[in-house]
Protein backbone atom coordinates (compact mmCIF):
# COMPACT_ATOMS: atom_id res chain seq x y z
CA UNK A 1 7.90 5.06 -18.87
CA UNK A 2 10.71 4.59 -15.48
CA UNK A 3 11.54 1.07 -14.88
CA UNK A 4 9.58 1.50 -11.65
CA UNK A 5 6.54 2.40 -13.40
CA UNK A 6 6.71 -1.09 -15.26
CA UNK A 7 6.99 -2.45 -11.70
CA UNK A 8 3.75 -1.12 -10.56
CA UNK A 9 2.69 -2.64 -13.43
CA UNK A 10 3.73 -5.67 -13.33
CA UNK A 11 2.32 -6.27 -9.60
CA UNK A 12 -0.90 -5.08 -11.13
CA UNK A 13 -0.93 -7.58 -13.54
CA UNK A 14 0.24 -10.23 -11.72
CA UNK A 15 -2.59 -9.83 -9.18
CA UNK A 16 -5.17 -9.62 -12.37
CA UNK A 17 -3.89 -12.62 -13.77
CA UNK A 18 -3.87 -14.58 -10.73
CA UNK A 19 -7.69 -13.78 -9.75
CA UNK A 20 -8.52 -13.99 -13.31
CA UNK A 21 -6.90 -17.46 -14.14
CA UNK A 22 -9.62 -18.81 -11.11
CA UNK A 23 -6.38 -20.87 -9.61
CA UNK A 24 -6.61 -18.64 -6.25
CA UNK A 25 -7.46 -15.65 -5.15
CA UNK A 26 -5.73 -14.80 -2.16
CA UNK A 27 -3.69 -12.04 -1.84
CA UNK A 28 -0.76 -14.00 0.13
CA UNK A 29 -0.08 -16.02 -3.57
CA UNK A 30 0.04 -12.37 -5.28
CA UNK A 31 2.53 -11.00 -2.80
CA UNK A 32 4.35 -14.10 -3.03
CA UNK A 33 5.15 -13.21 -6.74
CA UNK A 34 5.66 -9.98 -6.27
CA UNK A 35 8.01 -10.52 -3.23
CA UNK A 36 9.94 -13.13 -5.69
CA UNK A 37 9.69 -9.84 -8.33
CA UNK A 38 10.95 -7.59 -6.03
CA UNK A 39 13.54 -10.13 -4.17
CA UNK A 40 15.41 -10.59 -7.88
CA UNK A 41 15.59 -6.58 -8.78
CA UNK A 42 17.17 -3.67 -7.22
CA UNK A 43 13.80 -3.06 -5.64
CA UNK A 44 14.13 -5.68 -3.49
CA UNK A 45 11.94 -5.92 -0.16
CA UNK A 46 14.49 -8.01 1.46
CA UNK A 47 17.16 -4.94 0.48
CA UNK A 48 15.31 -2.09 3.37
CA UNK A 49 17.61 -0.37 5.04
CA UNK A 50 15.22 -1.01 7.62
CA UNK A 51 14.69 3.09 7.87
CA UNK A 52 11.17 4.41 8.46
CA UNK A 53 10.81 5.56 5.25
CA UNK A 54 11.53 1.69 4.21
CA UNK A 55 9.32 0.31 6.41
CA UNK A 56 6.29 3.12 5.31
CA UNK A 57 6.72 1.59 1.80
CA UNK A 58 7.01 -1.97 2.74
CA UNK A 59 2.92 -1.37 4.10
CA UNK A 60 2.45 0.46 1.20
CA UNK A 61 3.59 -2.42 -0.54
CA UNK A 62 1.63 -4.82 1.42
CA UNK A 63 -1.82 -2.94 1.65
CA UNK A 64 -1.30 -1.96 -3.24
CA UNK A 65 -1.03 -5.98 -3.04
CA UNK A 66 -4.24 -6.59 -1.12
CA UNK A 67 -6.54 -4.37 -2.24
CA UNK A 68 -8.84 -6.43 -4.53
CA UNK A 69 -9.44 -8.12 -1.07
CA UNK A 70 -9.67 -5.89 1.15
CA UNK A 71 -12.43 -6.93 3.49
CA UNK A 72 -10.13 -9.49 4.84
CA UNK A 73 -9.29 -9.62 8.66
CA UNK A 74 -6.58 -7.39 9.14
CA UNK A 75 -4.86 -9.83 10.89
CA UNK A 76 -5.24 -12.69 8.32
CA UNK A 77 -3.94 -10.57 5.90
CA UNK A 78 -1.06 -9.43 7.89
CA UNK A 79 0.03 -13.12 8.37
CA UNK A 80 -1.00 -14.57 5.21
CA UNK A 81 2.28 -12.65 3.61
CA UNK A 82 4.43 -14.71 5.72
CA UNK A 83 5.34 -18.28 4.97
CA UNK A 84 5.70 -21.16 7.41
CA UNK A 85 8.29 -21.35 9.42
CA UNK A 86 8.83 -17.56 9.26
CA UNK A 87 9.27 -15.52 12.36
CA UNK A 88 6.13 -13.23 12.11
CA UNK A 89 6.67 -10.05 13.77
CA UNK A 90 4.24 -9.80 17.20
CA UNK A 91 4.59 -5.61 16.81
CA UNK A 92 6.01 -2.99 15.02
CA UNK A 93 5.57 -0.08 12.62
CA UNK A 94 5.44 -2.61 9.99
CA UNK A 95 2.50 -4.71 11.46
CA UNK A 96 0.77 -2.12 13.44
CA UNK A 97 0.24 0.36 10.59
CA UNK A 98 -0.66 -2.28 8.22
CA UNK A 99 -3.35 -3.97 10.69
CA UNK A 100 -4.60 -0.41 11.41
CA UNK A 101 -4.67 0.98 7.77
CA UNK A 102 -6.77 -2.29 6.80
CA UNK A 103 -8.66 -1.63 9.68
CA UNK A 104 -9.41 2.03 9.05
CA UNK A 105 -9.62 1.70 5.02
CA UNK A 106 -13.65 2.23 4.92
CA UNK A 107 -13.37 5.32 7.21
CA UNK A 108 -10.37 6.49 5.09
CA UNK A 109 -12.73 5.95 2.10
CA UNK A 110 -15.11 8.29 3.33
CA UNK A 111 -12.38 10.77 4.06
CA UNK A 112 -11.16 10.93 0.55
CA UNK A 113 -14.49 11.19 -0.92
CA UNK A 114 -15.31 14.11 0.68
CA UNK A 115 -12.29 15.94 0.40
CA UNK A 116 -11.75 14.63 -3.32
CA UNK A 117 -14.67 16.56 -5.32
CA UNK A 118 -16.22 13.89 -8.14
CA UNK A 119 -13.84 11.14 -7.05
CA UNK A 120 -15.04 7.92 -5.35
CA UNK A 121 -11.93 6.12 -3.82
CA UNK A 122 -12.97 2.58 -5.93
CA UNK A 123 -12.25 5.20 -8.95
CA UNK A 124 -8.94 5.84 -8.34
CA UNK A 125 -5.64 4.15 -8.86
CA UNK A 126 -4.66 1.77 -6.93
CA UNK A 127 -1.02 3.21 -6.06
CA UNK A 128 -3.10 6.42 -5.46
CA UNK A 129 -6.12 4.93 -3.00
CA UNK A 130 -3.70 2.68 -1.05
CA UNK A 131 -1.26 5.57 -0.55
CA UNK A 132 -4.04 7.83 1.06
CA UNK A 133 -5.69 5.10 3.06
CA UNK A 134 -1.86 4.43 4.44
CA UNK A 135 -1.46 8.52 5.30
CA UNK A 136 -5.14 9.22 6.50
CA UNK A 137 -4.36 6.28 8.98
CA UNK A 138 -1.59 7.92 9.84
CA UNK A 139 -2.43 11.32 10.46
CA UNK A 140 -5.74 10.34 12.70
CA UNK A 141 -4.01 7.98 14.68
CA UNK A 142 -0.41 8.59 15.16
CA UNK A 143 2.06 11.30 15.97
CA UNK A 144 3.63 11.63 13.38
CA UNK A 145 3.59 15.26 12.15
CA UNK A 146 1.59 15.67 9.32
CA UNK A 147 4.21 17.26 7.15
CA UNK A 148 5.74 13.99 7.53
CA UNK A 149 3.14 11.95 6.47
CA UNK A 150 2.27 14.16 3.72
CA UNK A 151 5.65 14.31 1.92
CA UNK A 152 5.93 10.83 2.64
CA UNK A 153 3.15 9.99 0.71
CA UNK A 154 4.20 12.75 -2.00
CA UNK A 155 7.65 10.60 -2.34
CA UNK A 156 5.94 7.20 -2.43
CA UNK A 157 3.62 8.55 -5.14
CA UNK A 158 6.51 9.99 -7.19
CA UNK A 159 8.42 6.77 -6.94
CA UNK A 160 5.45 4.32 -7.67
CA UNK A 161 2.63 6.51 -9.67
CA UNK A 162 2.40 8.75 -12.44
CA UNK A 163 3.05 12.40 -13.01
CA UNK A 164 0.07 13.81 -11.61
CA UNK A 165 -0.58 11.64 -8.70
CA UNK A 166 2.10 13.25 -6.27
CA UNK A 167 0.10 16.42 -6.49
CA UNK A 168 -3.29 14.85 -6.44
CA UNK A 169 -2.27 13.04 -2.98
CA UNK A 170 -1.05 16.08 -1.38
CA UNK A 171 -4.23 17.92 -2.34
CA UNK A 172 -6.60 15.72 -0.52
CA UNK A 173 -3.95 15.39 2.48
CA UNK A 174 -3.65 18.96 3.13
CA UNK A 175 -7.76 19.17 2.82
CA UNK A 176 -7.91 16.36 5.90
């Protein structure tokens, strides 16, 4: 298995072992971890190049490390991954996708459950539910084209799932 692979991992158990060790749930304390993670490996989240593509997986990021909570406030959630005495951005791709993907997760539920025949979102992988809810938000309420959100989410999937999720995300994206 990559070294990424073990990565996804690793955030997935981290967040199990924090919610499961009944010292805290919230999912600022798993990012927290993860960010630390991520901060000491090549992967780093303070390493972006600041591109779009960077900043689609930094939500991605945020939104796979929230989703055992994710009827949270959008807004709470956004701000709980910043610590005090950060500078918490007021806008931005960053903050305005992840507030709006949060937002729109239950309606991007539905969506995938219809187009995904005998899946139920809760069912799926968590790289593979949090990258759909991310491009369904995208393609109903921005302009980005929707080859670009697709392939997008193809790449992300490639980078952080298994084999067969890249092609199982661009089946249900091309069916929306």
């Amino acid at each position: 298995m990559c070294e990424l692979m073990d990565l996804v991992q690793e955030r997935n158990a981290a967040c199990v072992v924090i919610s499961k060790s009944g010292t805290t749930t919230e999912p600022a304390v798993a990012f927290r971890l993860i960010k630390k993670y991520l901060e000491d490996t090549k992967y780093g989240v303070n390493n972006f190049e600041n591109t779009k593509n960077d900043r689609r997986e930094r939500v991605f990021q945020m939104l796979f490390s929230i989703d055992f909570n994710i009827d949270r406030s959008a807004e709470d959630a956004f701000l709980s991954f910043y610590e005090e005495g950060d500078t918490v951005p007021e806008s931005g791709y960053v903050r305005d996708t992840f507030v709006g993907s949060v937002e729109y997760a239950k309606t991007a539920d539905e969506k995938i459950e219809l187009d995904s025949k005998n899946w139920k979102a809760a069912r799926m992988s968590g790289v593979t539910r949090n990258l759909l809810r991310l491009a369904i938000y995208e393609l109903m309420n921005t302009e980005t084209p929707p080859k670009v959100v697709i392939n997008e989410a193809v790449n992300l999937a490639k980078k952080f799932g298994d084999d067969a999720e890249p092609a199982f995300i661009n089946g249900i994206l091309n069916r929306i």
